[in-house]
N, C-alpha and C. Protein backbone atom coordinates (compact mmCIF):
# COMPACT_ATOMS: atom_id res chain seq x y z
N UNK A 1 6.11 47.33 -50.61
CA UNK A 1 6.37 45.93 -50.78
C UNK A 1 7.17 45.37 -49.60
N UNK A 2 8.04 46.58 -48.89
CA UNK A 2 8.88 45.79 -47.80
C UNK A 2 7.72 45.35 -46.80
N UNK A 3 6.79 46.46 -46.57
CA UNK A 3 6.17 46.10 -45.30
C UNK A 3 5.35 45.05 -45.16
N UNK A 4 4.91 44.74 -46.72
CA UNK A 4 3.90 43.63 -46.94
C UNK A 4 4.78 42.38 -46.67
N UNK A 5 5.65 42.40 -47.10
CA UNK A 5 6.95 41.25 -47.04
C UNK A 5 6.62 40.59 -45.06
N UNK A 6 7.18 42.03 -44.82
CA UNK A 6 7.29 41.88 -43.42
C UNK A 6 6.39 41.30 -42.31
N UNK A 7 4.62 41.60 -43.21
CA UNK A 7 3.78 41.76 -42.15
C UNK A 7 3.59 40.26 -42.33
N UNK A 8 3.73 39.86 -43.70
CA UNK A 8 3.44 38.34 -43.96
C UNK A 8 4.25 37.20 -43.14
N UNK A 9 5.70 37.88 -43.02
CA UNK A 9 6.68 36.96 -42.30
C UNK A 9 6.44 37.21 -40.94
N UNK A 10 5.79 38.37 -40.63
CA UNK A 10 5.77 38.50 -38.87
C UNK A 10 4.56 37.49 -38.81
N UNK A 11 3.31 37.40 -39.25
CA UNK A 11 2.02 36.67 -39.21
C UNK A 11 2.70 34.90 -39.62
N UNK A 12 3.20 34.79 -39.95
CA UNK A 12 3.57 33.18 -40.12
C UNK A 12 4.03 32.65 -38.83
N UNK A 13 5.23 33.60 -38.76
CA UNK A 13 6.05 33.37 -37.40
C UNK A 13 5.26 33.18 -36.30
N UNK A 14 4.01 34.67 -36.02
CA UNK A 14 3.20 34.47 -34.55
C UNK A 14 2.27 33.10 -35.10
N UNK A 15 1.88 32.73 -36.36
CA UNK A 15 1.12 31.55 -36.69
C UNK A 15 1.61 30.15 -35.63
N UNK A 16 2.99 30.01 -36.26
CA UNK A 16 3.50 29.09 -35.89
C UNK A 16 3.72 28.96 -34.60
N UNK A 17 4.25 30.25 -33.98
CA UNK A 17 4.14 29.84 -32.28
C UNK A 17 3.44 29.44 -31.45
N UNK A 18 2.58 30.33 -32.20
CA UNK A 18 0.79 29.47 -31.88
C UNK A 18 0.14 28.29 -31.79
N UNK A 19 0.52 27.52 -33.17
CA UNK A 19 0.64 26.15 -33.46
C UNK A 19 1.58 25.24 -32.23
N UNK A 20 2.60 25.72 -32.01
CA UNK A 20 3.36 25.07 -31.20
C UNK A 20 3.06 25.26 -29.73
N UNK A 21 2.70 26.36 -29.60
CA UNK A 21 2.23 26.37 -28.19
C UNK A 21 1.00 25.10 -27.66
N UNK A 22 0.21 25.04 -28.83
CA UNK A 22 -0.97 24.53 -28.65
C UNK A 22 -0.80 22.61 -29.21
N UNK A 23 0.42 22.41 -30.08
CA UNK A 23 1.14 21.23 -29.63
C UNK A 23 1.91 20.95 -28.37
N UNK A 24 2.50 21.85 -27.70
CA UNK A 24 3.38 21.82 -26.57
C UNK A 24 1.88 21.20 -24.97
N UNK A 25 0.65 22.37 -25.51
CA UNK A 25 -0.17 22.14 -24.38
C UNK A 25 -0.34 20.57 -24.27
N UNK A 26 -0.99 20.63 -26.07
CA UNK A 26 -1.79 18.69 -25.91
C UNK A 26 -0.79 17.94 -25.29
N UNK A 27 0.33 18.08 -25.82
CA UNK A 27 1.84 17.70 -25.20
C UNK A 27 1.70 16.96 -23.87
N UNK A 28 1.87 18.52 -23.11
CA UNK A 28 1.56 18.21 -21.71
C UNK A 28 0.12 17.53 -21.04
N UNK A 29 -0.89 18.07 -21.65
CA UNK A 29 -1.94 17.48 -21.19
C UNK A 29 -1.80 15.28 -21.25
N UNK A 30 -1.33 15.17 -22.61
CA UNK A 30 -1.11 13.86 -22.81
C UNK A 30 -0.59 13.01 -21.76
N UNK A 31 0.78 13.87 -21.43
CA UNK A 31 1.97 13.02 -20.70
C UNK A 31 0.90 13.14 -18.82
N UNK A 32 0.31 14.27 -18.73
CA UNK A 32 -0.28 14.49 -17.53
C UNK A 32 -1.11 13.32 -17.31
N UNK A 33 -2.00 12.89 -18.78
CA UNK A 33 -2.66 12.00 -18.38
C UNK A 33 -2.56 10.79 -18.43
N UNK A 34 -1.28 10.18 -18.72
CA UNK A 34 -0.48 9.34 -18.84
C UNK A 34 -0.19 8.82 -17.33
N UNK A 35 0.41 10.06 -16.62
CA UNK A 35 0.75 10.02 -15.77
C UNK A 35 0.01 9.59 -14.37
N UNK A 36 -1.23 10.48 -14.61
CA UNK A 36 -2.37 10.13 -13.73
C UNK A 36 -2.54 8.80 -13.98
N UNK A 37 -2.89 8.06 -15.33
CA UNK A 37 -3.20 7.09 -15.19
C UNK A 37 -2.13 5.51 -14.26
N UNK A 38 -0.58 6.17 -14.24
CA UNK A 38 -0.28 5.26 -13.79
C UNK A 38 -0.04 5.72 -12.48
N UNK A 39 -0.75 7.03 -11.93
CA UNK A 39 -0.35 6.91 -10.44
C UNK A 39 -1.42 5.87 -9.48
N UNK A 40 -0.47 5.32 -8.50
CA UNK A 40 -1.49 4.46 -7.72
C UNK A 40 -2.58 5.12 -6.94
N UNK A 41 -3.65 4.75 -6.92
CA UNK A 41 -4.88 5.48 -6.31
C UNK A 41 -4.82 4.98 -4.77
N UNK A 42 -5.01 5.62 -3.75
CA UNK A 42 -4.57 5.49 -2.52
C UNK A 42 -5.81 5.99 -1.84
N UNK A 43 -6.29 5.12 -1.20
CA UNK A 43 -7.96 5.70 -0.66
C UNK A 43 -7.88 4.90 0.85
N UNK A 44 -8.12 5.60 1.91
CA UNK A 44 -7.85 5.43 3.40
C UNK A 44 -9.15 5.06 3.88
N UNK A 45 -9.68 4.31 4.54
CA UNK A 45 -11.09 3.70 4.67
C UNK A 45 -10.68 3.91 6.24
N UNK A 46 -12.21 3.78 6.71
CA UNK A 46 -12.17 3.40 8.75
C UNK A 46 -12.15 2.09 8.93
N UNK A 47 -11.15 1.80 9.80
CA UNK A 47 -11.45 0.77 10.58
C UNK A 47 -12.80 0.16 11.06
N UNK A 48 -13.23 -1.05 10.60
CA UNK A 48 -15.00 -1.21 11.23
C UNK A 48 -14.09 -2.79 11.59
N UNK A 49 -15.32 -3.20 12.08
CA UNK A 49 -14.72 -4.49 12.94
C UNK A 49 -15.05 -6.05 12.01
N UNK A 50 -14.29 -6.84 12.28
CA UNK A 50 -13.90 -7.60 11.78
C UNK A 50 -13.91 -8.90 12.14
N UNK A 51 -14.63 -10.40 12.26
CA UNK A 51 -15.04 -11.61 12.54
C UNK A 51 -14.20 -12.75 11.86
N UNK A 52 -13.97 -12.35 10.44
CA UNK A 52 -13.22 -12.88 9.79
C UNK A 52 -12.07 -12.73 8.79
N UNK A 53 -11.18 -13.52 8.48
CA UNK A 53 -10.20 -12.76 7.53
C UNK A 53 -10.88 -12.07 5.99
N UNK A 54 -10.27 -11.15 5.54
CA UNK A 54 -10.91 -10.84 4.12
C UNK A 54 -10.21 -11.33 3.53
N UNK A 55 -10.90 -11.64 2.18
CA UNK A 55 -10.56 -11.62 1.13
C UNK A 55 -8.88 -11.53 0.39
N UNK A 56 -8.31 -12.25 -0.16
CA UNK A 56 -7.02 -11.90 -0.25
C UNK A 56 -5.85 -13.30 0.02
N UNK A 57 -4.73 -12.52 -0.34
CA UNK A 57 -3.70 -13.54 -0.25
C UNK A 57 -2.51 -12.45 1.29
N UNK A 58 -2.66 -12.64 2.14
CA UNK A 58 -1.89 -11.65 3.23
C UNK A 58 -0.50 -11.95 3.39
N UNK A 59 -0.06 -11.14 3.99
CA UNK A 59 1.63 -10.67 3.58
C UNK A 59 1.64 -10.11 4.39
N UNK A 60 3.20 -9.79 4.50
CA UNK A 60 4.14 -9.18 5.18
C UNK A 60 5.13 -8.49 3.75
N UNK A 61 5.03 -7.00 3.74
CA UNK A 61 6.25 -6.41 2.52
C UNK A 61 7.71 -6.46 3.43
N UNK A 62 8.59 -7.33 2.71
CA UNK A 62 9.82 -6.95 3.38
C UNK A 62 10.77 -5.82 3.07
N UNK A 63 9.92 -5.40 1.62
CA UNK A 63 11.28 -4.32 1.11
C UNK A 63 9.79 -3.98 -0.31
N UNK A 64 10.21 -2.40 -0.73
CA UNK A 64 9.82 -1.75 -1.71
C UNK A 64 10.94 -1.03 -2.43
N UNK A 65 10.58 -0.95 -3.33
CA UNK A 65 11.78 -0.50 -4.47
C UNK A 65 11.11 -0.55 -5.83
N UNK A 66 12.11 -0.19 -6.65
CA UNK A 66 11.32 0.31 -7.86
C UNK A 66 12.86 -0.23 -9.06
N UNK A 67 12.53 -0.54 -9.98
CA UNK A 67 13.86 -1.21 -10.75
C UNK A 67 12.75 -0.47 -12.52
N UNK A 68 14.03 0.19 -12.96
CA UNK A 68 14.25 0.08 -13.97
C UNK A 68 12.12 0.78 -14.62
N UNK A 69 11.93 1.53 -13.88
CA UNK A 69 10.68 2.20 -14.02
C UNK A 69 9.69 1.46 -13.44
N UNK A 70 9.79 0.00 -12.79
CA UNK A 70 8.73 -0.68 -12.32
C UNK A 70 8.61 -0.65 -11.38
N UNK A 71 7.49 -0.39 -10.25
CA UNK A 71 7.28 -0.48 -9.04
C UNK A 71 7.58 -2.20 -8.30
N UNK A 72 8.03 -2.46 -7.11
CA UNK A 72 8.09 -4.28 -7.17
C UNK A 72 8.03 -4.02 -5.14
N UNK A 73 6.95 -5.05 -4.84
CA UNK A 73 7.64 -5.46 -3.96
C UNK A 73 8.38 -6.83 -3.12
N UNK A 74 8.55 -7.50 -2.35
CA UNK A 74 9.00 -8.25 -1.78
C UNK A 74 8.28 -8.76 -1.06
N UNK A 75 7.25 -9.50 -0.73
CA UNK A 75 6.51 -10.30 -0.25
C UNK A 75 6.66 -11.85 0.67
N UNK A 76 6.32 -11.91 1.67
CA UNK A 76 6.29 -12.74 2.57
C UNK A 76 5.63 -13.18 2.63
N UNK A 77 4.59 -14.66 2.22
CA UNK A 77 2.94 -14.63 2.76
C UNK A 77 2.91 -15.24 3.77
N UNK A 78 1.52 -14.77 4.41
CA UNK A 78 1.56 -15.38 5.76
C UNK A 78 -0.05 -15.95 5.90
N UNK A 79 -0.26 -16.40 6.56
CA UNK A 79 -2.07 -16.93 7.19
C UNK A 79 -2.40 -15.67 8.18
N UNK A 80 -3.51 -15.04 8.14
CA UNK A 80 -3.98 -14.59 8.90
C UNK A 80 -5.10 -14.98 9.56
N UNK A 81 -5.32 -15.63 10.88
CA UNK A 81 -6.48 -16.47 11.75
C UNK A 81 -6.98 -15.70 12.58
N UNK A 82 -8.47 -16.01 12.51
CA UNK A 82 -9.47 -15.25 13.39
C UNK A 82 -9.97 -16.68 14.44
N UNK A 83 -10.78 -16.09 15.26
CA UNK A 83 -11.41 -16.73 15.86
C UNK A 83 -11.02 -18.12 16.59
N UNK A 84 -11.16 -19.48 16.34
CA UNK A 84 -10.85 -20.64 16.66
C UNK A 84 -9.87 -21.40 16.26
N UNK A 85 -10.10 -21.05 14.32
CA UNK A 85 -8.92 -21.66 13.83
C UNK A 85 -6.92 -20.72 14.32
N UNK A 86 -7.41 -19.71 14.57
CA UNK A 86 -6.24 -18.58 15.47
C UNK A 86 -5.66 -19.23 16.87
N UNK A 87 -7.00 -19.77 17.65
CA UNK A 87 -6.47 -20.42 18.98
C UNK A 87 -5.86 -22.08 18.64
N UNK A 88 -6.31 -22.67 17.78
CA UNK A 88 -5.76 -24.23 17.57
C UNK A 88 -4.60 -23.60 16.90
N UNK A 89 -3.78 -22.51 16.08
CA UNK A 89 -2.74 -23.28 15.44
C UNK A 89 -1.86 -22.29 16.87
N UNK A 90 -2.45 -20.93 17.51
CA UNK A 90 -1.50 -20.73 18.55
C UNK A 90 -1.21 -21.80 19.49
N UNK A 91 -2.19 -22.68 19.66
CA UNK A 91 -2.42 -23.98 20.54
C UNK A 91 -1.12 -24.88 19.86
N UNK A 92 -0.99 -25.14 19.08
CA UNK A 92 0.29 -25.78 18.48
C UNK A 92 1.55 -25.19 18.13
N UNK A 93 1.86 -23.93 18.45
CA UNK A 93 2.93 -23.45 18.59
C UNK A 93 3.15 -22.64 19.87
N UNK A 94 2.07 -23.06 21.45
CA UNK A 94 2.89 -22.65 22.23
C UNK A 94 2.38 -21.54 23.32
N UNK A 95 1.73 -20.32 21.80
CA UNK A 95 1.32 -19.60 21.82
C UNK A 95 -0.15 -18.75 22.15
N UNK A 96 -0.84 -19.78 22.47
CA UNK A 96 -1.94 -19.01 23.10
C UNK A 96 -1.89 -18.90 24.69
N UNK A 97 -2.69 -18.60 24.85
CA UNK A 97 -2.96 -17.58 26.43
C UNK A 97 -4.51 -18.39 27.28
N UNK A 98 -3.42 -19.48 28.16
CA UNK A 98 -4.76 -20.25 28.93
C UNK A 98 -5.56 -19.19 30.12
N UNK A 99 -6.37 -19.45 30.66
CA UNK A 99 -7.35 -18.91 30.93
C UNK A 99 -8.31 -19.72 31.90
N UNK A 100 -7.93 -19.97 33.61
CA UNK A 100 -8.73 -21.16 34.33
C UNK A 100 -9.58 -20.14 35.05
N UNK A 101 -10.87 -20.97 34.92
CA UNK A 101 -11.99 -20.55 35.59
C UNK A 101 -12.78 -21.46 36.08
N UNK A 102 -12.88 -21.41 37.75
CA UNK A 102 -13.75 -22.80 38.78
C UNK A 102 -12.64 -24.42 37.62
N UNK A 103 -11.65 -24.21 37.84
CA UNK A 103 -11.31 -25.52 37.24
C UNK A 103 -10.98 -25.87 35.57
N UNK A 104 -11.79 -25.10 34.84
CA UNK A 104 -11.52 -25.29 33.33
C UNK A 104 -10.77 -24.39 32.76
N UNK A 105 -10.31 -24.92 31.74
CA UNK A 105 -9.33 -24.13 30.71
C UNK A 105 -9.59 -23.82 29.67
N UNK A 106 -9.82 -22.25 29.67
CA UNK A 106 -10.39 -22.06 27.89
C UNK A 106 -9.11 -21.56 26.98
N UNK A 107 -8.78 -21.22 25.93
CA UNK A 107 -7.91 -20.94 25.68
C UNK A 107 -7.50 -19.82 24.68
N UNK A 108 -7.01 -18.72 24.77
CA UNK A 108 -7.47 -17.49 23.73
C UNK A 108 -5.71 -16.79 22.89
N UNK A 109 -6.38 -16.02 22.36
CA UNK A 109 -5.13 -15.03 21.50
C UNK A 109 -5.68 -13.59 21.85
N UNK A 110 -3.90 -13.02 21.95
CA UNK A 110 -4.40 -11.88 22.13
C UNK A 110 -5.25 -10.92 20.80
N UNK A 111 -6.39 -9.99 21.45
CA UNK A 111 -7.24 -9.36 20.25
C UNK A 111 -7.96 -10.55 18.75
N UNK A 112 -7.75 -11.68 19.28
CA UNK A 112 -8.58 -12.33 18.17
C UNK A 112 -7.99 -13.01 16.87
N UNK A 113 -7.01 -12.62 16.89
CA UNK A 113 -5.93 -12.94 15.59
C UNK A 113 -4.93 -13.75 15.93
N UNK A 114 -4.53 -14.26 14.61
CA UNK A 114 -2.75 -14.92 14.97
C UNK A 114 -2.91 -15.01 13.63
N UNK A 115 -0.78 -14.74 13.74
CA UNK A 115 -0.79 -14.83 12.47
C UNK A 115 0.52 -16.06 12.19
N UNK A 116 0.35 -16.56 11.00
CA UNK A 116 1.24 -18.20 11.17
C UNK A 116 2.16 -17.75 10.14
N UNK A 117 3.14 -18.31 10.29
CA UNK A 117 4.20 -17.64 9.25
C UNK A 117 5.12 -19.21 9.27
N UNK A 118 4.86 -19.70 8.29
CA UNK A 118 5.87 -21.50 8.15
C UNK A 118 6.52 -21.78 7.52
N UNK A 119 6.42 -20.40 5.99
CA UNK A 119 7.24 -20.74 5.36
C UNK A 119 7.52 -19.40 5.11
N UNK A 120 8.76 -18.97 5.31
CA UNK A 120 9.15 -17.59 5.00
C UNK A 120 9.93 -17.95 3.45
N UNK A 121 9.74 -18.04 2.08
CA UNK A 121 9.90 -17.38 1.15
C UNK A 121 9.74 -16.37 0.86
N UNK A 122 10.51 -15.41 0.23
CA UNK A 122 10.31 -14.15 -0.47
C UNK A 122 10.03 -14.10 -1.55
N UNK A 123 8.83 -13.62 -1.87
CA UNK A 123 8.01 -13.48 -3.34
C UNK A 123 8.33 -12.30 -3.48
N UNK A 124 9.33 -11.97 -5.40
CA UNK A 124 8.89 -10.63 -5.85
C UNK A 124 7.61 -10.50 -6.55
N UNK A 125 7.16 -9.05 -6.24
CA UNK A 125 6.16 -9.03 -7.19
C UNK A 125 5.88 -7.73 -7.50
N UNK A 126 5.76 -7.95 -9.04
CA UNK A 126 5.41 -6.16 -9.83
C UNK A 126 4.07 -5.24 -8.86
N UNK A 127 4.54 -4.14 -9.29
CA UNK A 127 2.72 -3.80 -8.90
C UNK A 127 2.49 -2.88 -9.96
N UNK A 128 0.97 -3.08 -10.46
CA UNK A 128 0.89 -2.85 -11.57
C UNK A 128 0.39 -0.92 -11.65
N UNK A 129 0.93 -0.14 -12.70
CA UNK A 129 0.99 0.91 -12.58
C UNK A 129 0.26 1.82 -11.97
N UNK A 130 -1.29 1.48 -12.03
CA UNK A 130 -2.22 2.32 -11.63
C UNK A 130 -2.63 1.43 -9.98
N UNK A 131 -2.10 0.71 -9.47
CA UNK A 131 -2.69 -0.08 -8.24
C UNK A 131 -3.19 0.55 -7.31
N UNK A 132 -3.98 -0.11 -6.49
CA UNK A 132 -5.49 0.82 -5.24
C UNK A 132 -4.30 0.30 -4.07
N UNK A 133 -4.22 1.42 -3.58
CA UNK A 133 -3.62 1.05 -2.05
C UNK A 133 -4.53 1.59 -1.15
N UNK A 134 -5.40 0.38 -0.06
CA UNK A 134 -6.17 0.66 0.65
C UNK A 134 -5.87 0.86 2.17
N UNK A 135 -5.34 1.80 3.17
CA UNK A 135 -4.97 2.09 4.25
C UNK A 135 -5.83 2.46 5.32
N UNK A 136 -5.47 2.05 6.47
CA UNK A 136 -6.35 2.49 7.57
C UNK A 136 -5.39 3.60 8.62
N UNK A 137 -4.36 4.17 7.65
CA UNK A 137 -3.56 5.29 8.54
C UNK A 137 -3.74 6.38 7.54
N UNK A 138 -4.04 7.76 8.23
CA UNK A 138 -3.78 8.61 7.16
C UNK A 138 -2.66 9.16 6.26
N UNK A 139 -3.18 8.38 4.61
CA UNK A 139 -1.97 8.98 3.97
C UNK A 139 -0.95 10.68 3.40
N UNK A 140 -2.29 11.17 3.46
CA UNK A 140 -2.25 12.69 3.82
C UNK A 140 -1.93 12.83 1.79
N UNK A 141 -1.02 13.21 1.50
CA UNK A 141 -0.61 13.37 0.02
C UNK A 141 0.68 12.60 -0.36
N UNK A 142 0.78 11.73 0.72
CA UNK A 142 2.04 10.65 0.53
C UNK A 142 1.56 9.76 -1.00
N UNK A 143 2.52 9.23 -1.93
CA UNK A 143 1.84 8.61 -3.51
C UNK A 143 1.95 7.11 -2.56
N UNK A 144 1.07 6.49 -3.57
CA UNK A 144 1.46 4.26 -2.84
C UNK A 144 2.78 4.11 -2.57
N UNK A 145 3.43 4.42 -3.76
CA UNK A 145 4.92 3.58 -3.16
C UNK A 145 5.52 3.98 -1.90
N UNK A 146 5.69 5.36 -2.02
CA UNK A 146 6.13 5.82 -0.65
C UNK A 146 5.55 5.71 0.11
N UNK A 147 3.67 5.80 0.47
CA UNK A 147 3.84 5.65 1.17
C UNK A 147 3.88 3.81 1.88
N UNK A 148 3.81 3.03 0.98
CA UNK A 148 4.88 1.46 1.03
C UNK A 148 5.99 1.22 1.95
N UNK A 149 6.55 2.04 1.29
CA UNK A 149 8.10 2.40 1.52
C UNK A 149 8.40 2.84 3.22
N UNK A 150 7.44 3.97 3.31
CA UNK A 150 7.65 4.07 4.87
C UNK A 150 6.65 3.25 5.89
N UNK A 151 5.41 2.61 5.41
CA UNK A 151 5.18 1.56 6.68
C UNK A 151 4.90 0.41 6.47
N UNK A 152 5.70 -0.08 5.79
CA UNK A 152 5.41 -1.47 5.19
C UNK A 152 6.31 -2.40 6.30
N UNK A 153 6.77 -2.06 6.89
CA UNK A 153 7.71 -2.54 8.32
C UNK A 153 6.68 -3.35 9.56
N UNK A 154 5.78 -2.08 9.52
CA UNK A 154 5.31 -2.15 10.71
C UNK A 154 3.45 -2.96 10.61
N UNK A 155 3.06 -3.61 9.50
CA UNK A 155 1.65 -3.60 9.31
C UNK A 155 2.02 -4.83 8.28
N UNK A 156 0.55 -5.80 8.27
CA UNK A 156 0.28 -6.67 7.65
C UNK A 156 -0.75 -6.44 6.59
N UNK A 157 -0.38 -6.69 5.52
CA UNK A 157 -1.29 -6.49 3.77
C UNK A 157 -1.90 -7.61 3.57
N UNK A 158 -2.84 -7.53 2.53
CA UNK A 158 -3.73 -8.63 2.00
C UNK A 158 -3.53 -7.64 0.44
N UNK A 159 -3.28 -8.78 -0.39
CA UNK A 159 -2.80 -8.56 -1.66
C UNK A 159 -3.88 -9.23 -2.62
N UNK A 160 -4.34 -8.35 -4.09
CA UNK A 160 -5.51 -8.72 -4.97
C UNK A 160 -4.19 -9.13 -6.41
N UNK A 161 -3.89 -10.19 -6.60
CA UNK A 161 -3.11 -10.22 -7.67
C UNK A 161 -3.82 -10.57 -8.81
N UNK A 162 -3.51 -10.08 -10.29
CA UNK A 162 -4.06 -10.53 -11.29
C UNK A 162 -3.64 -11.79 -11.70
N UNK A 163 -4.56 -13.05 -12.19
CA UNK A 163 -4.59 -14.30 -12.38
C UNK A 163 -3.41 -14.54 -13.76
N UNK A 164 -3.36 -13.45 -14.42
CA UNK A 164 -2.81 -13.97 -15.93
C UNK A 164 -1.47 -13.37 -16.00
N UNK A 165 -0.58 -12.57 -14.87
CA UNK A 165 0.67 -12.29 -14.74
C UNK A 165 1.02 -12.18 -13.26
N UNK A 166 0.26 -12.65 -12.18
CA UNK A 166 0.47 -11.93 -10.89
C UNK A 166 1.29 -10.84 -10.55
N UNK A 167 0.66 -10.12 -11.17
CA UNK A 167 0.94 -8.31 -10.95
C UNK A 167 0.05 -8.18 -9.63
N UNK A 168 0.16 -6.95 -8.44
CA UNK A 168 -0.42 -6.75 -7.56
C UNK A 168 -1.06 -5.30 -8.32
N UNK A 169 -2.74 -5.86 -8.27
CA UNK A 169 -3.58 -5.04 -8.66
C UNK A 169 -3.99 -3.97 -7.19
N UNK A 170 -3.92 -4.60 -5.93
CA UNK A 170 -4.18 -4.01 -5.11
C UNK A 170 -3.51 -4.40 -3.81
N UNK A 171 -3.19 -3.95 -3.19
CA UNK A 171 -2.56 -4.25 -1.73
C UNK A 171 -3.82 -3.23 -0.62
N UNK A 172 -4.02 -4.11 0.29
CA UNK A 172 -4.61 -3.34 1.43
C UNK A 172 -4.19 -3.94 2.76
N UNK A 173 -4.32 -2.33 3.55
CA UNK A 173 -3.60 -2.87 4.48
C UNK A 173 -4.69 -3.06 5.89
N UNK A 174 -4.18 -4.43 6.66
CA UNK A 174 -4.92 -5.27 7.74
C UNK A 174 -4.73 -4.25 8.87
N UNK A 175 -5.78 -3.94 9.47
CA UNK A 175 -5.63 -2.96 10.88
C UNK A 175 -5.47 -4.25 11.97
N UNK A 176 -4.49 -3.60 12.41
CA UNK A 176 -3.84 -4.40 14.41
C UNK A 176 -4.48 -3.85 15.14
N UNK A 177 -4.96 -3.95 15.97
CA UNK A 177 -5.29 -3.34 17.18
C UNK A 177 -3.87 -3.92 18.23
């Protein structure tokens, strides 16, 4: 009778560990996929060439940070100009680059762009958990924020915000030449 006692209480016990192990896994699997879901997806595209501005609202990040579990950044917007409308507003601030040939004056920017900056407000803005950060530097296994965080200094973004909270669904970033 002892051993029966025993074998019954040893078999419950390995039951239960069992049980728990296999709550502990879903456990983890859950929070894993929790997790995945709010990491930002970060996908590095090539540079191809470019005629006009894309799509977007463009920026300058002045600062990244994270408050209280939320990703946020600091936003500057700016105009980004291609082509003609780039040489008329450099043409009014100064800034373009004349150019005489047999007598005439054409008038250009350097590489094709300008960028107008008139009203420097700082916009915060969330970014929303799972957001696409689209780069033309390699991110290697750097996550979005960081890698935000380290070149958001040096490069100009075009931002996809959602209409019904302006959360930043996507930030991508504008290649300089």
């Amino acid at each position: 009778m002892k051993y029966l006692f025993a074998a019954v209480c040893g078999l419950m016990l390995v039951s239960c560990n069992g049980n728990n192990s296999g709550q502990e896994a879903a456990a983890t699997q859950a929070d894993s996929t929790t997790s995945a879901e709010k990491t930002p997806e970060v996908e590095q595209v090539a540079v191809t060439p470019q005629d006009k501005p894309a799509e977007g609202q463009y920026c300058f990040i002045e600062k990244v940070y994270e408050k209280e579990g939320v990703a946020y950044i600091d936003a500057d917007y700016i105009q980004f100009l291609m082509g003609k409308a780039a040489v008329t507003a450099a043409r009014k601030k100064g800034d373009a680059e004349p150019l005489v040939r047999n007598g005439d004056t054409t008038w250009s920017v350097p590489n094709d762009y300008y960028i107008l900056n008139e009203n420097r407000k700082i916009r915060t803005l969330a970014l929303q958990p799972g957001f696409r950060l689209v780069t033309v530097k390699q991110p290697g296994d750097v996550p979005g924020v960081e890698y935000l965080k380290k070149y958001a200094k040096d490069a100009v973004f075009i931002l996809t915000l959602d209409a019904a909270d302006s959360t930043v669904t996507q930030i991508k970033e504008q290649y300089l030449p």
